[in-house]
Every structure is written in structure tokens, then in C-alpha cells.
C-alpha atoms as a PDB file:
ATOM      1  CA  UNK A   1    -236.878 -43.380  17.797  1.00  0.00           C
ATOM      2  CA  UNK A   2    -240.374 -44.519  17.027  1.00  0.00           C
ATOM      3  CA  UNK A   3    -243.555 -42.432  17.993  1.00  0.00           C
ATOM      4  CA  UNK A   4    -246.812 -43.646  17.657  1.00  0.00           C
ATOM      5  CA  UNK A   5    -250.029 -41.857  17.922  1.00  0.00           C
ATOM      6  CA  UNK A   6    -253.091 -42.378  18.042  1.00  0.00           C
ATOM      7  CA  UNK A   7    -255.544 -40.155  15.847  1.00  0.00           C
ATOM      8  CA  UNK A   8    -257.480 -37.392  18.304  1.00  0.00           C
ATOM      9  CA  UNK A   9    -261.101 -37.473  18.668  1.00  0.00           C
ATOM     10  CA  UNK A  10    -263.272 -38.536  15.337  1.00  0.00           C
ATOM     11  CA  UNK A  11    -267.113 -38.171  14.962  1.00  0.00           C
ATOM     12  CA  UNK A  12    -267.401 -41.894  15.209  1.00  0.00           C
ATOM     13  CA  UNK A  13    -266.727 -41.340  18.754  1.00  0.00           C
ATOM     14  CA  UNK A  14    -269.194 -38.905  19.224  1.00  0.00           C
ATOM     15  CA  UNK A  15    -271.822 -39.878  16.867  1.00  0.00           C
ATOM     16  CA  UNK A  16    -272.565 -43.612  18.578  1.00  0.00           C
ATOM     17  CA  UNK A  17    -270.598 -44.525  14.693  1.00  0.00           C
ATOM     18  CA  UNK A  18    -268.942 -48.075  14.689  1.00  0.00           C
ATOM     19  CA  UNK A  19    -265.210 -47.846  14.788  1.00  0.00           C
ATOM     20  CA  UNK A  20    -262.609 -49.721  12.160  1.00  0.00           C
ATOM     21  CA  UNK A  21    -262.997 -48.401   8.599  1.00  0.00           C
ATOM     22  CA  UNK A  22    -265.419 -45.961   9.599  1.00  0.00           C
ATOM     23  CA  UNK A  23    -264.141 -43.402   7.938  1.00  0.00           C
ATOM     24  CA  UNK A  24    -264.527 -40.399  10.152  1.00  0.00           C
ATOM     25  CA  UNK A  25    -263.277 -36.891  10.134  1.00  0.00           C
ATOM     26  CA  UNK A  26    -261.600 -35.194  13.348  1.00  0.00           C
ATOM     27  CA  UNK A  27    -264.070 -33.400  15.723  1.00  0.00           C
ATOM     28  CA  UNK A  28    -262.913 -29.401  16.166  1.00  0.00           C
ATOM     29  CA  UNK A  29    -261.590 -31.542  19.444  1.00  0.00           C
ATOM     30  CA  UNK A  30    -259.868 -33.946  18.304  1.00  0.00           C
ATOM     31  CA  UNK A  31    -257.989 -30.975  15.616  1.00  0.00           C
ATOM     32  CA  UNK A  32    -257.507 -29.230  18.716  1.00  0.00           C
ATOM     33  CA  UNK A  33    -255.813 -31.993  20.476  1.00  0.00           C
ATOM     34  CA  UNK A  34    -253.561 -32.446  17.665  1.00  0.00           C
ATOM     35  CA  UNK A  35    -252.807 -28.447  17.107  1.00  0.00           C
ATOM     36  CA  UNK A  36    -251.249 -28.843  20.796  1.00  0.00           C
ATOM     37  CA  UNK A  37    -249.310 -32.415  20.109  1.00  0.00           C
ATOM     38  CA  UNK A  38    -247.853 -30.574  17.066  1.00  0.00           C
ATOM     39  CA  UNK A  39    -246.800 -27.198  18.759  1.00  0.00           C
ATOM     40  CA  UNK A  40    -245.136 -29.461  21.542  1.00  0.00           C
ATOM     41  CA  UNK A  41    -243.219 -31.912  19.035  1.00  0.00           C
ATOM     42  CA  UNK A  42    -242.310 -29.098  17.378  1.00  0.00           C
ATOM     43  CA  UNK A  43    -240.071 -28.030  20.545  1.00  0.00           C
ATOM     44  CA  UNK A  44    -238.598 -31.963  20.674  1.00  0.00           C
ATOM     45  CA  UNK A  45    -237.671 -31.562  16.852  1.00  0.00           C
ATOM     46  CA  UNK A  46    -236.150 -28.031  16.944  1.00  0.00           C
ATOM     47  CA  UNK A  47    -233.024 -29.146  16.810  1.00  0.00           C
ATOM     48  CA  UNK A  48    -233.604 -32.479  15.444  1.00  0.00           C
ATOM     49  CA  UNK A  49    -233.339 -34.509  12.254  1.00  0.00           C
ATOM     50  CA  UNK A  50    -236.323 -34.192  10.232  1.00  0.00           C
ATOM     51  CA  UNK A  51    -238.522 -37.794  10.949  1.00  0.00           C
ATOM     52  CA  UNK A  52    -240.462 -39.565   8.424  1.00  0.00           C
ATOM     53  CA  UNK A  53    -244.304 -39.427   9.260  1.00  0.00           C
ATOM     54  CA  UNK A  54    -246.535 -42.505   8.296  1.00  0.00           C
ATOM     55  CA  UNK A  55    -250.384 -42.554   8.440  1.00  0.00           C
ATOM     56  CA  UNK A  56    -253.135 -44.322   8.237  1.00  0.00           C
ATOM     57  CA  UNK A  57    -254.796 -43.702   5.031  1.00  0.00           C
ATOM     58  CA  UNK A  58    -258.366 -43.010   6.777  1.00  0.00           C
ATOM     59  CA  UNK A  59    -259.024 -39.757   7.042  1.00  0.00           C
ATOM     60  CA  UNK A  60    -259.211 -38.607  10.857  1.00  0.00           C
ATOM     61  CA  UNK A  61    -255.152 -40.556  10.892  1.00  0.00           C
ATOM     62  CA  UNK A  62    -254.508 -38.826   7.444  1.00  0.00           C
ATOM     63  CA  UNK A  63    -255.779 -35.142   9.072  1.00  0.00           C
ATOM     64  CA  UNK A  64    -253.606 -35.316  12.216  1.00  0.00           C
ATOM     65  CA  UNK A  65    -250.307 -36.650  10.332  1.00  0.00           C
ATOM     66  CA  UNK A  66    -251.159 -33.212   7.937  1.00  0.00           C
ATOM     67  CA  UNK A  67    -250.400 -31.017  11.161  1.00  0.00           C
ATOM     68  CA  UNK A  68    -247.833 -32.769  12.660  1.00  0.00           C
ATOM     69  CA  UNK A  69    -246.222 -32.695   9.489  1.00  0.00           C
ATOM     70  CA  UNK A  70    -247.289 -28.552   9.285  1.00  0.00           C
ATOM     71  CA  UNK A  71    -245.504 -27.955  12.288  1.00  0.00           C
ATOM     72  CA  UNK A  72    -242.631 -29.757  11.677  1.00  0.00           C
ATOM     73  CA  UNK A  73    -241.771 -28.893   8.205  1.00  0.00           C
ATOM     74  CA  UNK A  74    -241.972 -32.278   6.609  1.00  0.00           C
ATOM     75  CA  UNK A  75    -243.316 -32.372   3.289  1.00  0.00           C
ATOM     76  CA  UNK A  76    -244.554 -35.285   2.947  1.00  0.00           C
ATOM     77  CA  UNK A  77    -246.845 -37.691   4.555  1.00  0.00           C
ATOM     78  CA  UNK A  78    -247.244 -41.402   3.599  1.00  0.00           C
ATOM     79  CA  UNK A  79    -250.438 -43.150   3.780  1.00  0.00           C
ATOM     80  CA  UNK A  80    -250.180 -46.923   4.399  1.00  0.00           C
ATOM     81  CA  UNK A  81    -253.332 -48.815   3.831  1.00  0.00           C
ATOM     82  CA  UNK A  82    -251.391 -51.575   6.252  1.00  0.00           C
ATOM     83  CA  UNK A  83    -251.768 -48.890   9.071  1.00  0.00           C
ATOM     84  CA  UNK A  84    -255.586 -49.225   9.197  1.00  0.00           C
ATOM     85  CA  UNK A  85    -257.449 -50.101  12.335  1.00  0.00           C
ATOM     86  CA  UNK A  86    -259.170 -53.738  12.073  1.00  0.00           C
ATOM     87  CA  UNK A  87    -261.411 -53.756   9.354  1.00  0.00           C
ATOM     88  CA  UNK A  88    -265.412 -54.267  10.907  1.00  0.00           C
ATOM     89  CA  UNK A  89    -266.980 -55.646   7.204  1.00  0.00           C
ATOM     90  CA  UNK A  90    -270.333 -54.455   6.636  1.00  0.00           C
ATOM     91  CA  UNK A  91    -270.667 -52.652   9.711  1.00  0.00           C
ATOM     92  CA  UNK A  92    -267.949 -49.590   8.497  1.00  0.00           C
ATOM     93  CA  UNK A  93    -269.626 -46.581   8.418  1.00  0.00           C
ATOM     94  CA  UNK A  94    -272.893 -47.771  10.611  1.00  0.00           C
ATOM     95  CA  UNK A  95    -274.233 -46.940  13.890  1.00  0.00           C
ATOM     96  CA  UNK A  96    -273.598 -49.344  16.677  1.00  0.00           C
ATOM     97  CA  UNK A  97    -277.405 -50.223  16.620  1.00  0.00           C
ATOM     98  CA  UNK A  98    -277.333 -50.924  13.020  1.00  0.00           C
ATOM     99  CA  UNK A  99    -274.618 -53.444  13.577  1.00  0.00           C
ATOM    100  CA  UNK A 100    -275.862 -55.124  16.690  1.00  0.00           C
ATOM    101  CA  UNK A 101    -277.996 -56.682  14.588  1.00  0.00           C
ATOM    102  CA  UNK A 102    -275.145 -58.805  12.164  1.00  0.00           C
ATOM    103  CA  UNK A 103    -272.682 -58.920  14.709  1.00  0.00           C
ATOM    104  CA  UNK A 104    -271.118 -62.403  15.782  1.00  0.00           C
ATOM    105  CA  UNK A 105    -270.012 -63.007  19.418  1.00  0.00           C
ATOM    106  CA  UNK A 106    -266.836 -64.591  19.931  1.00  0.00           C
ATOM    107  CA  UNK A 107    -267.235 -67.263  22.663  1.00  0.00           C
ATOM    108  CA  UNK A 108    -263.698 -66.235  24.842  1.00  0.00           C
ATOM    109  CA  UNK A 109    -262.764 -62.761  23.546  1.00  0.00           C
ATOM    110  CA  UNK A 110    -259.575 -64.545  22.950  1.00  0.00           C
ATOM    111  CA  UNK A 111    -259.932 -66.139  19.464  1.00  0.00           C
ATOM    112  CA  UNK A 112    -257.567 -65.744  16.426  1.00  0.00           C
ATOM    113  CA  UNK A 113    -259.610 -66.778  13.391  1.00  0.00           C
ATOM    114  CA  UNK A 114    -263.298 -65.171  14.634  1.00  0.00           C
ATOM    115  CA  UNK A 115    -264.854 -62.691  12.319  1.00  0.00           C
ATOM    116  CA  UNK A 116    -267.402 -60.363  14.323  1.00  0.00           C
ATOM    117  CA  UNK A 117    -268.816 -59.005  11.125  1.00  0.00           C
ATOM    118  CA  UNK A 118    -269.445 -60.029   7.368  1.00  0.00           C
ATOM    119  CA  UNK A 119    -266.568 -58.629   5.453  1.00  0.00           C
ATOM    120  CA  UNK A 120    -263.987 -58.316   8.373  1.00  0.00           C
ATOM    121  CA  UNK A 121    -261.041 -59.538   9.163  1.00  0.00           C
ATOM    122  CA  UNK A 122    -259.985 -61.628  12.068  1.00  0.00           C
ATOM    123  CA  UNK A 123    -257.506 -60.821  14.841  1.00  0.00           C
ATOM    124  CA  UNK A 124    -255.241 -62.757  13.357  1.00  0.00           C
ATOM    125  CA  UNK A 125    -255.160 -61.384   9.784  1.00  0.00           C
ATOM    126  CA  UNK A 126    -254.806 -57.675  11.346  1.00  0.00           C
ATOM    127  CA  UNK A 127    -251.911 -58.892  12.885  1.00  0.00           C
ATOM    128  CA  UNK A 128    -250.083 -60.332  10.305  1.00  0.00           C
ATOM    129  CA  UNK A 129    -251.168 -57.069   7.795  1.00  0.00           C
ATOM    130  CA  UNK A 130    -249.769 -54.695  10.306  1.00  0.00           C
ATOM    131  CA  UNK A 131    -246.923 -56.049  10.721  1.00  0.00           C
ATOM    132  CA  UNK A 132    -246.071 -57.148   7.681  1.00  0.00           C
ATOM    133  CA  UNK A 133    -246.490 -53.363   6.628  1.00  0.00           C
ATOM    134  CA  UNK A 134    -244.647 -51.892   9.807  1.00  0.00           C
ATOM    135  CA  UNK A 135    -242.007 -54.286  10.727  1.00  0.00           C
ATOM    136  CA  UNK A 136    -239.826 -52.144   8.135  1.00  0.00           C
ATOM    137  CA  UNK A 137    -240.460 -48.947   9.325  1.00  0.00           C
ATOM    138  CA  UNK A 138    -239.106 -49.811  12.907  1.00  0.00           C
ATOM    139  CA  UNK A 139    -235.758 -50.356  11.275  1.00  0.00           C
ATOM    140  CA  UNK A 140    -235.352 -47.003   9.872  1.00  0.00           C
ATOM    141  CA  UNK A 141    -232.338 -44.972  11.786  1.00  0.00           C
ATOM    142  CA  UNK A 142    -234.163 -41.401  11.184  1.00  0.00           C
ATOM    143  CA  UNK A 143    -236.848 -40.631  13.542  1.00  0.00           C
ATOM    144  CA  UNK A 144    -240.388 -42.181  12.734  1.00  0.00           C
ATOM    145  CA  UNK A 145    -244.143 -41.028  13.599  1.00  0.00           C
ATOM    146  CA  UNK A 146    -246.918 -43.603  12.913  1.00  0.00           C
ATOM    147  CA  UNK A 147    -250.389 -42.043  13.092  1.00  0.00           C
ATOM    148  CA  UNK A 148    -252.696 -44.753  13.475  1.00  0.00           C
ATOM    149  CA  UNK A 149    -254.965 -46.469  15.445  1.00  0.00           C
ATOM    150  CA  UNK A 150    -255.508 -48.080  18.849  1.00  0.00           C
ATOM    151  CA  UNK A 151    -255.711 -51.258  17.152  1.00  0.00           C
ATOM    152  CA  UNK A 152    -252.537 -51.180  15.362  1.00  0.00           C
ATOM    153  CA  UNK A 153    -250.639 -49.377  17.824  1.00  0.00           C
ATOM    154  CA  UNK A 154    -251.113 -53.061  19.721  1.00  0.00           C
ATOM    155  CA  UNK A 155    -249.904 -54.815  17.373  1.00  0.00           C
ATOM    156  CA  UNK A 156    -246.846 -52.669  16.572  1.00  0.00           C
ATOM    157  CA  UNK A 157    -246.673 -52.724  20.616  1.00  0.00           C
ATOM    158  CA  UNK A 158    -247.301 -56.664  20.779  1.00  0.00           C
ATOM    159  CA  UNK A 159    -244.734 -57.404  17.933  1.00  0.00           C
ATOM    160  CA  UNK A 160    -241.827 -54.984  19.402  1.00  0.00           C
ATOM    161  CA  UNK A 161    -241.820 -57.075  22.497  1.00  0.00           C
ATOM    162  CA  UNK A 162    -241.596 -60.066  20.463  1.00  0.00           C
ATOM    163  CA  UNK A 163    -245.255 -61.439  21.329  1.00  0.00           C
ATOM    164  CA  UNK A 164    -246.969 -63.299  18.357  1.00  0.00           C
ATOM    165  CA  UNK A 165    -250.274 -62.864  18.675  1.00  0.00           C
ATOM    166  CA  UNK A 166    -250.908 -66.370  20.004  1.00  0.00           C
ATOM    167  CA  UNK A 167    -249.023 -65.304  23.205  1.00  0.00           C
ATOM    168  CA  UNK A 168    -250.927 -62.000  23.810  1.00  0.00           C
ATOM    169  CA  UNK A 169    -254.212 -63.840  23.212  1.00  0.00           C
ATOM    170  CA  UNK A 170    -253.243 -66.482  25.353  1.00  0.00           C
ATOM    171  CA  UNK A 171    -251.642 -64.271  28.112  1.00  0.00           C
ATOM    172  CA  UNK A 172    -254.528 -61.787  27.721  1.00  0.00           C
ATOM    173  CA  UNK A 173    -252.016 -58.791  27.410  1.00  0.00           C
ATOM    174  CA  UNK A 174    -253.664 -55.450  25.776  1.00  0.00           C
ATOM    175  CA  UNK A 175    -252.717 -51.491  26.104  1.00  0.00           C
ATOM    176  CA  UNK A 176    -254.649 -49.055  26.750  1.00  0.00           C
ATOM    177  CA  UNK A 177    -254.088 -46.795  23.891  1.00  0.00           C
ATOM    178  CA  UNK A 178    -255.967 -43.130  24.061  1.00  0.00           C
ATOM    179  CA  UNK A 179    -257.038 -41.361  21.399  1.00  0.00           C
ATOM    180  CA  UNK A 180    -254.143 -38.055  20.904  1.00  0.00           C
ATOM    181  CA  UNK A 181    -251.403 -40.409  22.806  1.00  0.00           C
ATOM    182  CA  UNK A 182    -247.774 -40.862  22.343  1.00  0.00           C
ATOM    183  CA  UNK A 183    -246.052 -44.004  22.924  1.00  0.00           C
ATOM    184  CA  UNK A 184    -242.332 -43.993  21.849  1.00  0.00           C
ATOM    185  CA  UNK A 185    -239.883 -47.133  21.363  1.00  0.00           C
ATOM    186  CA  UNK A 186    -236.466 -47.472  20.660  1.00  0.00           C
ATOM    187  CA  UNK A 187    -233.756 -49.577  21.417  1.00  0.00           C
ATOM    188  CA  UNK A 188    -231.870 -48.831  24.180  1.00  0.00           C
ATOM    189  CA  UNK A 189    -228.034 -48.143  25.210  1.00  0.00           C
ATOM    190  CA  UNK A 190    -228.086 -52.234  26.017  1.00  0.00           C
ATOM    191  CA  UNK A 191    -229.722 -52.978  23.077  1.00  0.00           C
ATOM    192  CA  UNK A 192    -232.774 -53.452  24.151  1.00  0.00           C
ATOM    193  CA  UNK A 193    -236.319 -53.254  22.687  1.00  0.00           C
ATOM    194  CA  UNK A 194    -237.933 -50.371  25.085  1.00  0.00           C
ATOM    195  CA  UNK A 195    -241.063 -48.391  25.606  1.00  0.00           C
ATOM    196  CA  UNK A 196    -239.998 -44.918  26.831  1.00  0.00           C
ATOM    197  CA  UNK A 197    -243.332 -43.892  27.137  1.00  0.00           C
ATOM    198  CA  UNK A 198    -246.820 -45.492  27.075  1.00  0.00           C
ATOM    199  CA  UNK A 199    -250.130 -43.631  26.086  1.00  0.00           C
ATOM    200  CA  UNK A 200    -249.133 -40.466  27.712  1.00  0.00           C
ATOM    201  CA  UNK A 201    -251.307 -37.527  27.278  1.00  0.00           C
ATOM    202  CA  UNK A 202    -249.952 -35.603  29.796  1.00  0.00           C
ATOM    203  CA  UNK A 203    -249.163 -32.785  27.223  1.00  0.00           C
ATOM    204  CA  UNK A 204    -253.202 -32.202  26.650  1.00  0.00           C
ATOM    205  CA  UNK A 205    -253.262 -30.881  30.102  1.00  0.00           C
ATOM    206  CA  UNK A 206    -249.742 -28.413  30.294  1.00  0.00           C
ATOM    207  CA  UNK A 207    -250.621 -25.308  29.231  1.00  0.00           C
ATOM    208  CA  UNK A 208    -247.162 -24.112  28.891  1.00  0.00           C
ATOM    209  CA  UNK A 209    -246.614 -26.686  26.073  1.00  0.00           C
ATOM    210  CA  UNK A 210    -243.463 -27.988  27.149  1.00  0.00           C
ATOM    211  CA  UNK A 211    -241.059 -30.362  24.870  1.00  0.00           C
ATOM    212  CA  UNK A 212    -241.671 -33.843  25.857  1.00  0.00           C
ATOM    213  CA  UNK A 213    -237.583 -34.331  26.094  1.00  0.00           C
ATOM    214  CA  UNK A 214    -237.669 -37.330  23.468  1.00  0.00           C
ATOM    215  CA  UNK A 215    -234.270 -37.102  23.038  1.00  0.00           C
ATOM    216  CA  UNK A 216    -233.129 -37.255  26.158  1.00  0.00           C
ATOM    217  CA  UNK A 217    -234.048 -41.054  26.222  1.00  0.00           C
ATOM    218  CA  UNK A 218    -231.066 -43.729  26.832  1.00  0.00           C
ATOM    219  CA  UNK A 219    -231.101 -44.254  23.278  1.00  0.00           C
ATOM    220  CA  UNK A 220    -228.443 -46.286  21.783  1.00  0.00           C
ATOM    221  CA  UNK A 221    -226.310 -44.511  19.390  1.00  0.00           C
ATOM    222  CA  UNK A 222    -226.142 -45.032  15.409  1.00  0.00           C
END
């Protein structure tokens, strides 16, 4: 089982702040969001095996691996540069006025090798660093949580299905990755690569904070 989350709610969101390697905190929100996620893992892991919980080493990914990781009695949490969202150059940390004024256009939307700031890297090269970084977590056989980032989730997403990023640029396939959502993979009792669930947020809206039922998936067996 793989889960991968997106961070909650950051003051780059709220603050008209670039995204990428902006390195934002969580809003009281977005720490909200995650208090909830936590308390209904928490039910899902009960019984569970421990999982290992991998972050993003900016801080609003960093914060909400801290409380999953409170709730679920892991002890550690490991940061993973390779985990960051697409790195924006000069515009980290800028307002998205300030960095209208250096930003490059890509002509299609569908380029590989386009930088759209000074000092950032192209779709391509965030490809090939997340997954060069998070291909060998997907093999583990304990339970895994990824905090990360919309952009990365993708590419986990687009490299799980066995896309190279030539054939989701060319197919123009994207998810729609919320901020505080769970997607889960896994391979399946056919051996299949699966998505058991896709961006669901469902659990920000339940007040009874039910488990999610994660293991009650068609996993295959170890």
C-alpha cells in the first residue's frame, strides 16, 4: 500500500505567494485539515503494521508528515529533497506579480525542456528527479505515506501507470490533485498496478471521522 498526500493549505495559497520552493508554512487550515486526516488514518492503522512516512523536505509537507506521524506512533519522518514540488528559480518565495515580470511562456503547455523561470527546472528534469528518488519507495512491502506535492504526486501517478513523461505530455493526461488528498496505489490480487482511490477528500467533510477502510482493498498478498 502506497498513500500519497498532498500537504493541506499553505500561506502561499492564501497570500497570492508563487508556488514550487516557496517555502510556506501550513495555514491554522491547512493544520486543521491534517489534525482530521491523522485522527482518521489513525482508525485504518489501528490494527495495522506501522508504515514508513516520507516527506517533502519543505516545510508545510515536513509539518503535516509531523502529525500523521503523531497520530500514528511512528517515530520518524524522512525528508527527501527528491519529493519537492517543481522548482520555480528565482521566483521561490515571490508574489505572483513579482514573477510575472521574469516569467517565460511556453508556446503549447506541453513542452519537456521549457524553463518558465531563471533557476528552474524543466518538466522533464522534475520527472526524472522524482522518480529517480521514489521509484524505490513503491517497492517497499510495509505500508508507505508520501507527503508531497501536487506536482510530484503526478509524476509518482504518471510513472505507476507506466507513462514516461513524453506520453502524458503528448496525450495531455494530468490529475487533479487537492491540497489534504489521499490517493492510494497498490498492486492488485491480479497483479496489477491500481489506484484505489484518487484525490479523495471526502474525509474533510464526515464529521464522524470514519476509517477510510484501506485495507479492505483487493490487495495482493506478500
Amino acid at each position: 500500500m502506497i498513500l500519497l498526500i498532498r500537504h493541506g493549505e499553505a500561506a502561499h495559497h492564501v497570500l497570492s505567494l508563487t508556488g514550487g520552493w516557496t517555502d510556506s508554512e501550513l495555514t491554522e487550515r491547512g493544520k486543521r485539515q491534517f489534525e482530521r486526516l491523522s485522527r482518521v488514518l489513525a482508525r485504518d492503522f489501528a490494527d495495522a503494521p506501522r508504515p514508513d512516512i516520507y516527506v517533502s523536505d519543505l516545510k508545510r509537507a515536513a509539518q503535516c508528515g509531523r502529525i500523521i506521524a503523531s497520530a500514528l506512533g511512528v517515530e520518524r519522518v524522512t525528508a527527501c529533497p527528491f519529493l519537492r514540488e517543481k522548482s520555480n528559480g528565482r521566483a521561490a518565495g515571490l508574489t505572483r506579480e513579482e514573477a510575472r515580470a521574469f516569467y517565460h511562456p511556453p508556446l503549447t503547455g506541453r513542452e519537456l525542456d521549457h524553463v518558465n523561470y531563471d533557476g528552474g527546472e524543466t518538466r522533464r528534469s522534475f520527472y526524472e528527479r522524482t522518480v529517480a528518488g521514489a521509484a524505490p519507495l513503491l517497492e517497499e512491502e510495509r505500508p508507505v505515506i508520501i507527503v508531497a506535492h501536487k506536482g510530484t504526486i503526478q509524476n509518482i501517478l504518471f510513472y505507476w501507470l507506466r507513462l514516461s513523461i513524453e506520453e502524458a505530455a503528448q496525450k495531455q493526461i494530468s490529475f487533479d490533485i487537492r491540497p489534504a488528498s489521499l490517493t492510494m496505489l497498490g498492486i492488485n490480487k491480479w497483479g496489477e498496478h491500481s489506484i484505489f482511490l484518487l484525490n479523495e477528500t471526502a474525509y474533510l467533510y464526515d464529521d464522524r471521522e470514519r476509517a477510510l477502510g484501506l485495507f479492505q482493498y483487493p490487495f495482493q498478498k506478500q
